[in-house]
PDB file of N, CA and C in Angstrom:
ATOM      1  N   UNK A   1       5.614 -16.176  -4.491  1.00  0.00           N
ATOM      2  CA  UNK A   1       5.761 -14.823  -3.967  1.00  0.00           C
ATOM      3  C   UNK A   1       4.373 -14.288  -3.607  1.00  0.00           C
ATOM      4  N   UNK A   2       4.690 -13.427  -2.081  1.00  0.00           N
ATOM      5  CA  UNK A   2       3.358 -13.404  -1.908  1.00  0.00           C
ATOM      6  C   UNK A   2       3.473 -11.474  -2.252  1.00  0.00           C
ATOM      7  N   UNK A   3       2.192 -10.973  -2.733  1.00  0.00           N
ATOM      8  CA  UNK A   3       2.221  -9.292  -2.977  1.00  0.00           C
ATOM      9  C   UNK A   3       1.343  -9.225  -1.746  1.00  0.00           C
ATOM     10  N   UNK A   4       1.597  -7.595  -1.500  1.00  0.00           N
ATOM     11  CA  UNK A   4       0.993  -6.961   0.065  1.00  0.00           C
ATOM     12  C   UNK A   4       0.677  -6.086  -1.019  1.00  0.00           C
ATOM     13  N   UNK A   5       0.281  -4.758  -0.773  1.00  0.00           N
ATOM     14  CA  UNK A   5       0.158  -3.646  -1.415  1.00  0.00           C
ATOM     15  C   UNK A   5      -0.194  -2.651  -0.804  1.00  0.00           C
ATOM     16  N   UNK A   6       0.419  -1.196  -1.573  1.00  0.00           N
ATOM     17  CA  UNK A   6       0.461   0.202  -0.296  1.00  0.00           C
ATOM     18  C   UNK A   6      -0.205   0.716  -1.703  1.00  0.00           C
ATOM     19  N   UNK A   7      -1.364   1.632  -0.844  1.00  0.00           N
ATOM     20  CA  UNK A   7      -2.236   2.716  -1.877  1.00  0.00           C
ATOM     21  C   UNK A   7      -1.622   4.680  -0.957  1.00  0.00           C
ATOM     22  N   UNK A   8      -0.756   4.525  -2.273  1.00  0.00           N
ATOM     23  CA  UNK A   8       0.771   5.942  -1.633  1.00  0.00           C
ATOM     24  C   UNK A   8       0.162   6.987  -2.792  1.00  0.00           C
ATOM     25  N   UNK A   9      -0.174   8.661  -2.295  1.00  0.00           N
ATOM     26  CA  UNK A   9      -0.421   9.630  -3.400  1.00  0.00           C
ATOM     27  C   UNK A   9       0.653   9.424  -3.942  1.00  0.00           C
ATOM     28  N   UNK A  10       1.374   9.836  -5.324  1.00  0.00           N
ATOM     29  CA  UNK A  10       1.674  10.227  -6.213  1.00  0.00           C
ATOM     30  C   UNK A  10       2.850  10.911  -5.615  1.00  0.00           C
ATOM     31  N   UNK A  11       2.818  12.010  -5.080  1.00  0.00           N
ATOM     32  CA  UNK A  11       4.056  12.664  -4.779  1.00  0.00           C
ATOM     33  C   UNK A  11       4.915  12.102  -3.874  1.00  0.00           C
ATOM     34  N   UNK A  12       4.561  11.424  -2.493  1.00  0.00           N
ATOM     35  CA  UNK A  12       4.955  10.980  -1.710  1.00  0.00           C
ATOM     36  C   UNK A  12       5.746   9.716  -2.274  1.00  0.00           C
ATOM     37  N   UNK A  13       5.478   9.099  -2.902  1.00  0.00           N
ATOM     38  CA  UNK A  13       6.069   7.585  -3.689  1.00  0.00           C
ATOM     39  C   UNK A  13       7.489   8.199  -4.363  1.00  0.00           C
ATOM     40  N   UNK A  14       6.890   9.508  -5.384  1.00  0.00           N
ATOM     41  CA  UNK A  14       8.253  10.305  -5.864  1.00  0.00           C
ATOM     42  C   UNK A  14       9.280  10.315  -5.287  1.00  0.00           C
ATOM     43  N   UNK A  15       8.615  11.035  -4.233  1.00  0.00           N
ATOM     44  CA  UNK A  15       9.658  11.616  -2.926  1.00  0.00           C
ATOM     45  C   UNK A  15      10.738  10.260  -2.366  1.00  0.00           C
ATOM     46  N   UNK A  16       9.903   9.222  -2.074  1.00  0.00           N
ATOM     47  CA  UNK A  16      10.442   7.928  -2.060  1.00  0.00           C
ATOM     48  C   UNK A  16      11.679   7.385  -2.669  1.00  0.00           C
ATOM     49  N   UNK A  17      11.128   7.274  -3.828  1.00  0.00           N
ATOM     50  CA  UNK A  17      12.098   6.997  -4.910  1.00  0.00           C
ATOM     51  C   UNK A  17      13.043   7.640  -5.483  1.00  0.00           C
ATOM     52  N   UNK A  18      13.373   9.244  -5.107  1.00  0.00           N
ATOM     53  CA  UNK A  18      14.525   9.757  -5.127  1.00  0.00           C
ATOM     54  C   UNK A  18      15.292   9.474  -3.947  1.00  0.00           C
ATOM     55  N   UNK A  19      14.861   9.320  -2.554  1.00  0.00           N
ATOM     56  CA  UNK A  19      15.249   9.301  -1.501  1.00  0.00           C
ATOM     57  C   UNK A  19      15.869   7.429  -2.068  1.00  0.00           C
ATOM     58  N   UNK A  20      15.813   6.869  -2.148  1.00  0.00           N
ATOM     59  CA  UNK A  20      16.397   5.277  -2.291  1.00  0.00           C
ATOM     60  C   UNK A  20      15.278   4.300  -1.246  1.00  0.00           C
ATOM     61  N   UNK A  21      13.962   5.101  -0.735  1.00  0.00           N
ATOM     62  CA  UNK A  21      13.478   3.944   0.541  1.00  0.00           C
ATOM     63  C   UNK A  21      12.406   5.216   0.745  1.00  0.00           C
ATOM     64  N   UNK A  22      10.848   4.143   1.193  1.00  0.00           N
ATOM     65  CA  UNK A  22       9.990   4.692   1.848  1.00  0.00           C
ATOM     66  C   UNK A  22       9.908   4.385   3.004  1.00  0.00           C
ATOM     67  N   UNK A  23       9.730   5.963   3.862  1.00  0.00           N
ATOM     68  CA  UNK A  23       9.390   5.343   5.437  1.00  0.00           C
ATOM     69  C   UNK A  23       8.217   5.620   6.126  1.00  0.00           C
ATOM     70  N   UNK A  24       6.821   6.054   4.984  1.00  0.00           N
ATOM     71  CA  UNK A  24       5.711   5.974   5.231  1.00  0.00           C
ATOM     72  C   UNK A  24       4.732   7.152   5.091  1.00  0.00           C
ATOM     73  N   UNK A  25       3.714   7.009   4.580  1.00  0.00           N
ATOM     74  CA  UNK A  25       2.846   8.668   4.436  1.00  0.00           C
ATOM     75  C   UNK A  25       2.592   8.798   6.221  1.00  0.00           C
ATOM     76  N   UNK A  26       2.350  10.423   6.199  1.00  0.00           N
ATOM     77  CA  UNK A  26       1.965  10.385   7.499  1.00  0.00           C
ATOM     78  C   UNK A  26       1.069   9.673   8.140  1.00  0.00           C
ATOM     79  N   UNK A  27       0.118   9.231   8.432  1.00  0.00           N
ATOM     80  CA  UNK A  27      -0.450   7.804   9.329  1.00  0.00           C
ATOM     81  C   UNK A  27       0.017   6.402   9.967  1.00  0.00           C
ATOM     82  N   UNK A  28       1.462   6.709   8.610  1.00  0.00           N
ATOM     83  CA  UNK A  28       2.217   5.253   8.769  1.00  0.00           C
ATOM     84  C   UNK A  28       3.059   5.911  10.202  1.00  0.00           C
ATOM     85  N   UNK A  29       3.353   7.136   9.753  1.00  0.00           N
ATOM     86  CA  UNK A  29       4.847   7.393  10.700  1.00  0.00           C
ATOM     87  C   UNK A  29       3.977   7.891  11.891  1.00  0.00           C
ATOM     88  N   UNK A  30       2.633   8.331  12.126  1.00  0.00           N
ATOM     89  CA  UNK A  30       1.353   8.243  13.009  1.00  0.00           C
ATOM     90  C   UNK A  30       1.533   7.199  14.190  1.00  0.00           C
ATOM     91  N   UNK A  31       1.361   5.878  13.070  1.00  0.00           N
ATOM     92  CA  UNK A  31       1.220   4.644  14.021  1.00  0.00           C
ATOM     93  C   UNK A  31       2.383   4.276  14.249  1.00  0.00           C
ATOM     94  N   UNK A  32       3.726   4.110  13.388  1.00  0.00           N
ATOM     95  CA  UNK A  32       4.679   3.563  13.713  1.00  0.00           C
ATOM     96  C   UNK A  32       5.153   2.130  12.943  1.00  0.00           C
ATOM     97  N   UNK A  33       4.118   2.196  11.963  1.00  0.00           N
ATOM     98  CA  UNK A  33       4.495   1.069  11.102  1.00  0.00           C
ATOM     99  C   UNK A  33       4.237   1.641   9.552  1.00  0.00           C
ATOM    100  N   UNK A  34       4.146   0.780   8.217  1.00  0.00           N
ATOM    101  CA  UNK A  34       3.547   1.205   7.446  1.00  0.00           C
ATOM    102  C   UNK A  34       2.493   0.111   7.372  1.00  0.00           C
ATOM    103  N   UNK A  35       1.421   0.925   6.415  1.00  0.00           N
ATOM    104  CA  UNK A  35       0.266   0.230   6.621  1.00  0.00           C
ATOM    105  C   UNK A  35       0.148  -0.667   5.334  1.00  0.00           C
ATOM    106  N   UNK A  36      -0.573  -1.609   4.947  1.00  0.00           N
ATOM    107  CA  UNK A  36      -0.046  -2.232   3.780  1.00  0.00           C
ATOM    108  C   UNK A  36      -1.746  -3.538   3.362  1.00  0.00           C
ATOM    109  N   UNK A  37      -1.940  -3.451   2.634  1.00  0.00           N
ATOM    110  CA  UNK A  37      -3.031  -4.424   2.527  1.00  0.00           C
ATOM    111  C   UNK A  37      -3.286  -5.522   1.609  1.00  0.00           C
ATOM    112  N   UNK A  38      -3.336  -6.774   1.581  1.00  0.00           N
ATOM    113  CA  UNK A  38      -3.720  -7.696   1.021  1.00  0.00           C
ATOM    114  C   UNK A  38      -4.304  -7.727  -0.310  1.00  0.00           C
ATOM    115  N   UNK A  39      -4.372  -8.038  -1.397  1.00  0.00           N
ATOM    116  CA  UNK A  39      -5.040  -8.346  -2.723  1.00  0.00           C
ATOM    117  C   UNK A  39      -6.708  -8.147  -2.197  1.00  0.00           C
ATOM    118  N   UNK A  40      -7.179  -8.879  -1.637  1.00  0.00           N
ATOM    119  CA  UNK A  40      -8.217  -8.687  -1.423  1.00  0.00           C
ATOM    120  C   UNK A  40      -9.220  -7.687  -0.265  1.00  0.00           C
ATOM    121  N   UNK A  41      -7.927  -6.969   0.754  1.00  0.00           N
ATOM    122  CA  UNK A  41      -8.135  -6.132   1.140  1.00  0.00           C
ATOM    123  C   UNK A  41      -7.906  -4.848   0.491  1.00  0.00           C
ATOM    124  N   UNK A  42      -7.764  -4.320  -0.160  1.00  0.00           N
ATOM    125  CA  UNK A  42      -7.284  -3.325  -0.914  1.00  0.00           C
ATOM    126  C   UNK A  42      -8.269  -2.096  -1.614  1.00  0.00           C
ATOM    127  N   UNK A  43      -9.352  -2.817  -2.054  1.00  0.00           N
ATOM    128  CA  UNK A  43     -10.568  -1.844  -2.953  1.00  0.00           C
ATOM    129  C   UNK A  43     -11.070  -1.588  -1.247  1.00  0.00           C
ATOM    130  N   UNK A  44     -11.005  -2.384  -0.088  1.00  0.00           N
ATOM    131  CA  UNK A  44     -12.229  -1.666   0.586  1.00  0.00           C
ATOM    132  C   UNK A  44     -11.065  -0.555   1.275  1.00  0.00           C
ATOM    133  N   UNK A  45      -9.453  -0.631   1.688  1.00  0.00           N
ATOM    134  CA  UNK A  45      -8.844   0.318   2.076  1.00  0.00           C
ATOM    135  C   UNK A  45      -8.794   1.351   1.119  1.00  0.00           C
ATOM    136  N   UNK A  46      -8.813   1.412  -0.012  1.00  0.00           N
ATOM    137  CA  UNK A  46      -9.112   2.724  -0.503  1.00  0.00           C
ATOM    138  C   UNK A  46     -10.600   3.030  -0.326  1.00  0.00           C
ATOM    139  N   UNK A  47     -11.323   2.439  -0.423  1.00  0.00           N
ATOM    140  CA  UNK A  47     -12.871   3.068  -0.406  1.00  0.00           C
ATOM    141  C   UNK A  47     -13.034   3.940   0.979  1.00  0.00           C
ATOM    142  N   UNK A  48     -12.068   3.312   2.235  1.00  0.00           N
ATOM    143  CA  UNK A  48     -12.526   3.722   3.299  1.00  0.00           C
ATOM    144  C   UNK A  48     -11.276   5.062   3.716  1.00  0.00           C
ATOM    145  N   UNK A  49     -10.201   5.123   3.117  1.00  0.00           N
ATOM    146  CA  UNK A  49      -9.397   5.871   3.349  1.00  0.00           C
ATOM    147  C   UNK A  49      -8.941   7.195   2.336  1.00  0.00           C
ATOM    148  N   UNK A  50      -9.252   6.640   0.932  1.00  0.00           N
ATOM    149  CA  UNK A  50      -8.824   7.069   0.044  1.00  0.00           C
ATOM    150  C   UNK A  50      -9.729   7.379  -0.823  1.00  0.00           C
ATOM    151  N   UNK A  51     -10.971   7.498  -0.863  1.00  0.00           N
ATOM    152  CA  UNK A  51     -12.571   7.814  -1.699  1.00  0.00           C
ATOM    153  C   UNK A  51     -12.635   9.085  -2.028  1.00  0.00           C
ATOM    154  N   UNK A  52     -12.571   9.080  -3.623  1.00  0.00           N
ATOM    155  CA  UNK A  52     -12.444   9.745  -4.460  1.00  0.00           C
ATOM    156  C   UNK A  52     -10.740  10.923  -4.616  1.00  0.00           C
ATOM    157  N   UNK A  53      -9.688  10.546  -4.194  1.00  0.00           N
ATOM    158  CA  UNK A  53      -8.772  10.663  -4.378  1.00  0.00           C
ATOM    159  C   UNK A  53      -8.390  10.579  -5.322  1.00  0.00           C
ATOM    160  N   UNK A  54      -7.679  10.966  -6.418  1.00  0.00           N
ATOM    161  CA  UNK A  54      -6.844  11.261  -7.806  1.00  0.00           C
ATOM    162  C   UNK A  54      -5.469  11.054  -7.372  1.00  0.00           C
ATOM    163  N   UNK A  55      -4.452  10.922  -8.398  1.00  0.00           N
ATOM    164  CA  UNK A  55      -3.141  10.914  -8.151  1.00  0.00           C
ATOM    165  C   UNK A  55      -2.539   9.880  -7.393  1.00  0.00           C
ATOM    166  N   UNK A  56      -2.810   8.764  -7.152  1.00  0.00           N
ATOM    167  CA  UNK A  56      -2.606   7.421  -6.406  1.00  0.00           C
ATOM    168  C   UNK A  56      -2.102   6.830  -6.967  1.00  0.00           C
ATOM    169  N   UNK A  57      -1.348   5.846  -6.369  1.00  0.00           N
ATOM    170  CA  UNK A  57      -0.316   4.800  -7.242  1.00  0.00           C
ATOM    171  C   UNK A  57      -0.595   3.699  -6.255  1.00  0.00           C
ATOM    172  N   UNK A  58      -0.419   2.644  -7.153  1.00  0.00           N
ATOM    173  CA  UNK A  58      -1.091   1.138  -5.968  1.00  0.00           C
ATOM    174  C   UNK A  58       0.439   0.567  -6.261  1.00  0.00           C
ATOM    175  N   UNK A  59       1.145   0.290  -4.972  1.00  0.00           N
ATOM    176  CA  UNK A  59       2.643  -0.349  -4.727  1.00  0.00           C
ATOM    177  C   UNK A  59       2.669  -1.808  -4.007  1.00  0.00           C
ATOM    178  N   UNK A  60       2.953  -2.709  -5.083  1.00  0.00           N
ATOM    179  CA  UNK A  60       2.990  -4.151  -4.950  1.00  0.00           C
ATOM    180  C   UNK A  60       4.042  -4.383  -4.872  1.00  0.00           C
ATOM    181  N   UNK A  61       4.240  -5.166  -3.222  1.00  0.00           N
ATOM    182  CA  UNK A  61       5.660  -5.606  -2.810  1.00  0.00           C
ATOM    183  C   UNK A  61       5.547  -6.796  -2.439  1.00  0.00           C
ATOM    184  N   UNK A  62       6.782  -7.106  -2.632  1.00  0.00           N
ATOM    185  CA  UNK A  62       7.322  -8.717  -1.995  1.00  0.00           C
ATOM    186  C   UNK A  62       7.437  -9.341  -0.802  1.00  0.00           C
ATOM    187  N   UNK A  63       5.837  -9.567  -0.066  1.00  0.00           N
ATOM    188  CA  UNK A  63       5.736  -9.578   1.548  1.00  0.00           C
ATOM    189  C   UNK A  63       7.492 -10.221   1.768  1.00  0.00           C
ATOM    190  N   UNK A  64       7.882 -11.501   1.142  1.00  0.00           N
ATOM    191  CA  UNK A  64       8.363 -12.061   1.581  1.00  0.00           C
ATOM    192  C   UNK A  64       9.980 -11.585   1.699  1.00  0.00           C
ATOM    193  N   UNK A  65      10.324 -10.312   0.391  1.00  0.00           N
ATOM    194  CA  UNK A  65      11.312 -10.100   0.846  1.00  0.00           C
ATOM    195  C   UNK A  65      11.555  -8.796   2.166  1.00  0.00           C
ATOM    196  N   UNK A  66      10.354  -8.939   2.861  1.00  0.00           N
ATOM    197  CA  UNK A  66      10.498  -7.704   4.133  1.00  0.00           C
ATOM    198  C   UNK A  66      10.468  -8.256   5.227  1.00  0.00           C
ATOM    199  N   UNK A  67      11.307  -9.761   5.163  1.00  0.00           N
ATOM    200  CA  UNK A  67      11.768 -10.515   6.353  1.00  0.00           C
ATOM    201  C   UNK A  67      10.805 -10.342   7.846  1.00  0.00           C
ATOM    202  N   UNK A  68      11.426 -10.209   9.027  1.00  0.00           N
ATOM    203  CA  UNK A  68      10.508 -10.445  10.054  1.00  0.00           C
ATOM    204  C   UNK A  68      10.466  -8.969  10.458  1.00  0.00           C
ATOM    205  N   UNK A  69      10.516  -7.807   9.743  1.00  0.00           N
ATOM    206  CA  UNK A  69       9.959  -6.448  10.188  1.00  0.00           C
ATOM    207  C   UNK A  69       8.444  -6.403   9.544  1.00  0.00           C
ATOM    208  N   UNK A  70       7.952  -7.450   8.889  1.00  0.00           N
ATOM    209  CA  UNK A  70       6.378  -7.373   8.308  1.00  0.00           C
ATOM    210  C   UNK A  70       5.691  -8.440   9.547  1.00  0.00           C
ATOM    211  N   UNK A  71       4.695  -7.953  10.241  1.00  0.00           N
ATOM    212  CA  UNK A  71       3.865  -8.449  11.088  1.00  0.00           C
ATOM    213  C   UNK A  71       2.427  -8.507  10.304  1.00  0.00           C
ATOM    214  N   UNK A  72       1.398  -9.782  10.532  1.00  0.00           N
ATOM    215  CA  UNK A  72       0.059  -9.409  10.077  1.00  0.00           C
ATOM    216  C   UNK A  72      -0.557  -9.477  11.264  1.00  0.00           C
ATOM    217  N   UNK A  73      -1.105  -8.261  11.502  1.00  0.00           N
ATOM    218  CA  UNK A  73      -1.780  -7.878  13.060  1.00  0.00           C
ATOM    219  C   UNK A  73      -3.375  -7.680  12.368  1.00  0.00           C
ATOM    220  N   UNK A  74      -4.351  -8.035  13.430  1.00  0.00           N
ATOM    221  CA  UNK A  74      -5.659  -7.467  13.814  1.00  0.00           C
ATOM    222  C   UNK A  74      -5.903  -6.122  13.179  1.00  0.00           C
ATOM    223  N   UNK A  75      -6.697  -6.098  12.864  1.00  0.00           N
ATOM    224  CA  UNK A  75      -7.557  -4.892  12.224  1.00  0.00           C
ATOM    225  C   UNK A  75      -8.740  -4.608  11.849  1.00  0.00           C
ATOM    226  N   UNK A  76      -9.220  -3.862  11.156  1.00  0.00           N
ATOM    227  CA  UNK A  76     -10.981  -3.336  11.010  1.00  0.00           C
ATOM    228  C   UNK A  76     -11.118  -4.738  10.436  1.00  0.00           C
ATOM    229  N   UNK A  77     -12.318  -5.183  11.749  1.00  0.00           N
ATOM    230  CA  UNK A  77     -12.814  -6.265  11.675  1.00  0.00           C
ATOM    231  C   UNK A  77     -12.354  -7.371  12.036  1.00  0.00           C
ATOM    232  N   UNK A  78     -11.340  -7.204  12.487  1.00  0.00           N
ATOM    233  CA  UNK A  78     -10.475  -8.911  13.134  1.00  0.00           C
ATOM    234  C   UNK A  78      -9.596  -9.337  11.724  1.00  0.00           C
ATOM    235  N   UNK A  79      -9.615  -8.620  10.646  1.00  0.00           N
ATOM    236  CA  UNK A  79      -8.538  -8.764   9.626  1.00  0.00           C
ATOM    237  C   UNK A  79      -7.653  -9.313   9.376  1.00  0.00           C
ATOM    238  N   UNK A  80      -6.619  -9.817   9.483  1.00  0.00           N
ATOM    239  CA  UNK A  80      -5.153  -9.590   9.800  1.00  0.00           C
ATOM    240  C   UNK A  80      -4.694  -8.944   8.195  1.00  0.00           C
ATOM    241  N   UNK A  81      -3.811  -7.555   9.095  1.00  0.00           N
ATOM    242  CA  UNK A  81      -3.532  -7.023   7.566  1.00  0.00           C
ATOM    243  C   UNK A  81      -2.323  -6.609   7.746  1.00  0.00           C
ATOM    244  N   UNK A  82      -1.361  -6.772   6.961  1.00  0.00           N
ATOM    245  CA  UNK A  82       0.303  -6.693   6.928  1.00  0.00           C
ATOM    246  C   UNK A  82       0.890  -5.639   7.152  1.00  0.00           C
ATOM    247  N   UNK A  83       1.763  -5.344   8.117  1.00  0.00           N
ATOM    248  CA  UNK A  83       2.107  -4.223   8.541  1.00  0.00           C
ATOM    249  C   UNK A  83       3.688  -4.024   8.568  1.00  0.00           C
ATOM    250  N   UNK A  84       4.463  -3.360   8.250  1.00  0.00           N
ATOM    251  CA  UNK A  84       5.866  -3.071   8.028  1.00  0.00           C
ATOM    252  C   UNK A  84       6.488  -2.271   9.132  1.00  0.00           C
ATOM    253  N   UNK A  85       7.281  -2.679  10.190  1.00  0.00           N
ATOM    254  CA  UNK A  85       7.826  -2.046  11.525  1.00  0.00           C
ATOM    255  C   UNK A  85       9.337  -1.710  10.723  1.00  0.00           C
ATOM    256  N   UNK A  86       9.291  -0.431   9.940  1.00  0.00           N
ATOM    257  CA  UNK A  86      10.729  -0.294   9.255  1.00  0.00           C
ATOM    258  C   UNK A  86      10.409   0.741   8.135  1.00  0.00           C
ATOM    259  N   UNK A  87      11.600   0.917   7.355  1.00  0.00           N
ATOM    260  CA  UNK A  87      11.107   1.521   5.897  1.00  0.00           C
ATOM    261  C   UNK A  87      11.025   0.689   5.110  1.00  0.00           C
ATOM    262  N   UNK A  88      10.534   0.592   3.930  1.00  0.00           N
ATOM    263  CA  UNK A  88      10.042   0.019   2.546  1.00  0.00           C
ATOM    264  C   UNK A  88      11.227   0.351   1.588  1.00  0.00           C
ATOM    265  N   UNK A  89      12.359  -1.303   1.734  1.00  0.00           N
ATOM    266  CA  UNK A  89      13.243  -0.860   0.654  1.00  0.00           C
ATOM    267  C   UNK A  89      12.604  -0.960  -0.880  1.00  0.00           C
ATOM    268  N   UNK A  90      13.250  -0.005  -1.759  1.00  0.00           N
ATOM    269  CA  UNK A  90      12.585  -0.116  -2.723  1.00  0.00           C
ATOM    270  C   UNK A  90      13.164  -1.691  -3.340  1.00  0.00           C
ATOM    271  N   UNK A  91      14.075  -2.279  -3.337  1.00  0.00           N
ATOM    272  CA  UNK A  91      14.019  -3.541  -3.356  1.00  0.00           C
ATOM    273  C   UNK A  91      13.125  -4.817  -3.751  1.00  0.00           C
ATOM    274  N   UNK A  92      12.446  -4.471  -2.267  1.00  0.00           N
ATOM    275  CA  UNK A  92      11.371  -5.199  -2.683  1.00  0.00           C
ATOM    276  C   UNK A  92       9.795  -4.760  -3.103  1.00  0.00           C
ATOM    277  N   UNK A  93       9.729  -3.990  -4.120  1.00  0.00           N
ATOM    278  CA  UNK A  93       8.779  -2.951  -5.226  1.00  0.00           C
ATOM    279  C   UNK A  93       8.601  -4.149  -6.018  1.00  0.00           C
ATOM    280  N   UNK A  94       8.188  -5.003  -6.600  1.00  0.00           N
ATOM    281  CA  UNK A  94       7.662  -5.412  -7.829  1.00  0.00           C
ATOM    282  C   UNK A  94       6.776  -4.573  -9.018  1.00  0.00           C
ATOM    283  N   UNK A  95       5.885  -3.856  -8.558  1.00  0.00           N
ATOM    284  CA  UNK A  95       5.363  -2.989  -9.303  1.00  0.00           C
ATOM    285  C   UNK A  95       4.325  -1.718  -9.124  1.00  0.00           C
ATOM    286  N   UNK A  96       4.460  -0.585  -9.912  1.00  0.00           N
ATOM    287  CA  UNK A  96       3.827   0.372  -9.285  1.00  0.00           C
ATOM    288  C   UNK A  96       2.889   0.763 -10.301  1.00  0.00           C
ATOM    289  N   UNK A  97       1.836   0.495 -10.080  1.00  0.00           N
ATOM    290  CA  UNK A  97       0.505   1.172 -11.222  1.00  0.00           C
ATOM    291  C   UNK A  97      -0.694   2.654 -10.506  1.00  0.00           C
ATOM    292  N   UNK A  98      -0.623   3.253 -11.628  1.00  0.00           N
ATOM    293  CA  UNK A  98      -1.861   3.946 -11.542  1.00  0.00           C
ATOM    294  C   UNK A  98      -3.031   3.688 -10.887  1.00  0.00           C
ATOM    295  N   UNK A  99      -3.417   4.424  -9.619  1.00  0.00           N
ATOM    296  CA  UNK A  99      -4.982   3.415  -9.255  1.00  0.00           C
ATOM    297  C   UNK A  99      -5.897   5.225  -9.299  1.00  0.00           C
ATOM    298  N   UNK A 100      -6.419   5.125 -10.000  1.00  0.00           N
ATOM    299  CA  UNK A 100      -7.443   6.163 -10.325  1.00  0.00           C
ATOM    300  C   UNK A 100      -8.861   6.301  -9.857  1.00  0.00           C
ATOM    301  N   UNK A 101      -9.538   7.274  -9.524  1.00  0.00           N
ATOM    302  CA  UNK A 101     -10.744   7.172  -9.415  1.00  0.00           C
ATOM    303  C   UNK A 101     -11.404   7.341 -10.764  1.00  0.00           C
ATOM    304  N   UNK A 102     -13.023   6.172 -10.257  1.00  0.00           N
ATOM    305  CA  UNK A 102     -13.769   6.420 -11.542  1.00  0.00           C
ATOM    306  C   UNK A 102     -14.777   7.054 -10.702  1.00  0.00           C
ATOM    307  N   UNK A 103     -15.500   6.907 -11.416  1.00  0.00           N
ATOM    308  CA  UNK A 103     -17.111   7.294 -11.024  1.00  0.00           C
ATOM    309  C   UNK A 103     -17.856   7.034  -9.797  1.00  0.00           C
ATOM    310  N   UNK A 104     -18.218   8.410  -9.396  1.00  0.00           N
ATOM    311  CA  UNK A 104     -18.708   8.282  -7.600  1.00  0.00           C
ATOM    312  C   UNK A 104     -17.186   8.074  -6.909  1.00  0.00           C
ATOM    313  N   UNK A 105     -16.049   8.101  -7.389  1.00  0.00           N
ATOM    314  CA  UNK A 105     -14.806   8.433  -5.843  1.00  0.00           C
ATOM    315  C   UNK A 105     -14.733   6.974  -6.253  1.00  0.00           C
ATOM    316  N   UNK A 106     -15.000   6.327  -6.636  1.00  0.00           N
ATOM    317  CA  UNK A 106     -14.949   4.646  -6.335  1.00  0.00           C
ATOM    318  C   UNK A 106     -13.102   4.216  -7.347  1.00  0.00           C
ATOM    319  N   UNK A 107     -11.925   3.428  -6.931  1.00  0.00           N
ATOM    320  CA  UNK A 107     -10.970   3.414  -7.622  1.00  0.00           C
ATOM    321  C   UNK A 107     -11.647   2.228  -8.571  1.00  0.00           C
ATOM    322  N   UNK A 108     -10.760   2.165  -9.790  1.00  0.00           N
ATOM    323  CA  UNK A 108     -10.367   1.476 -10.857  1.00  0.00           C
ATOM    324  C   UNK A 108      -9.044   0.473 -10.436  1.00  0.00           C
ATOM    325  N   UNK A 109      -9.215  -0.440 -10.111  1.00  0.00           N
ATOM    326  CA  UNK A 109      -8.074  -1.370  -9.876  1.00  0.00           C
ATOM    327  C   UNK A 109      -7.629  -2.015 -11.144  1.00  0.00           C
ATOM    328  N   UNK A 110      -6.169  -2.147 -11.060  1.00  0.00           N
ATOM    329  CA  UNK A 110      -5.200  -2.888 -12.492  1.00  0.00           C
ATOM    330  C   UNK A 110      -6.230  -4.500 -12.423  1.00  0.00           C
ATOM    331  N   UNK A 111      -5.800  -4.879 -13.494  1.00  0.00           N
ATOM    332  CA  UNK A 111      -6.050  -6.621 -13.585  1.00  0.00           C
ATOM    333  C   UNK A 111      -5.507  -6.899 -12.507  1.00  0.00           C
ATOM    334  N   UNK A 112      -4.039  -6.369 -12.698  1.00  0.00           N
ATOM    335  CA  UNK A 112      -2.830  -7.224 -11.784  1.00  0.00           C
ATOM    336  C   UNK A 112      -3.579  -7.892  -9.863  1.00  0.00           C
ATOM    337  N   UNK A 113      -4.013  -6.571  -9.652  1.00  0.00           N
ATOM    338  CA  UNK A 113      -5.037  -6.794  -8.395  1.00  0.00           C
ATOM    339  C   UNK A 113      -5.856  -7.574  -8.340  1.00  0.00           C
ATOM    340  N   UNK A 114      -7.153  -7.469  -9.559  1.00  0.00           N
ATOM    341  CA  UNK A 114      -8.404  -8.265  -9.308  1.00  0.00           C
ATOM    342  C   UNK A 114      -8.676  -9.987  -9.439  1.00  0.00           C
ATOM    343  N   UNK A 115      -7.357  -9.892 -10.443  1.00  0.00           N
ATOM    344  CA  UNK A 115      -6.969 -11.744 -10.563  1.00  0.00           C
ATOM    345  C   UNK A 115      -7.807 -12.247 -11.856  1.00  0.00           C
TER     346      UNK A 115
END
């Protein structure tokens, strides 16, 4: 199983999860996809999007169960970083942790992330 992962505030994920399905913070529904990043892309998408933010939750999903609506397209830097043309059944959620800022805005990533 491969994990993607979405860095979602706190309320918006809520909102999600009463609703039965996410269909994206505003930027996602912006571009038209949701945005979603790699294990090892992940500390620099929050650093660059999300720096010094509180209230974050890091959402590890099951690239593989989001069939052929997950594309990995081009991105900052020639990337390829996983992108979701759909909503996010909660389905395929494996797990949702706390991602906090520490010191200087910089997040605290789970083990689960750093390997």
């Amino acid at each position: 199983m491969t994990l993607i992962f979405k860095i979602c505030p706190a309320v918006l994920w809520r909102e999600a999860e009463a609703a039965g399905r996410f269909d994206g913070a505003p930027v996602d529904l912006a571009d038209g996809f949701i945005h979603f990043s790699t294990a090892a892309q992940a500390p620099e998408t929050a650093a660059k999007h999300f720096s010094g933010q509180d209230n974050l939750l890091l959402i590890a999903v099951d690239a593989e169960a989001l069939g052929e609506a997950l594309r990995y397209e081009p991105s900052r830097g020639g990337d390829l970083f996983p992108h979701l043309y759909g909503p996010l059944p909660l389905s395929a959620v494996r797990h949702v942790e706390r991602l906090p800022a520490g010191p200087g805005g910089v997040h605290i990533f789970p083990d689960s992330i750093r390997g």
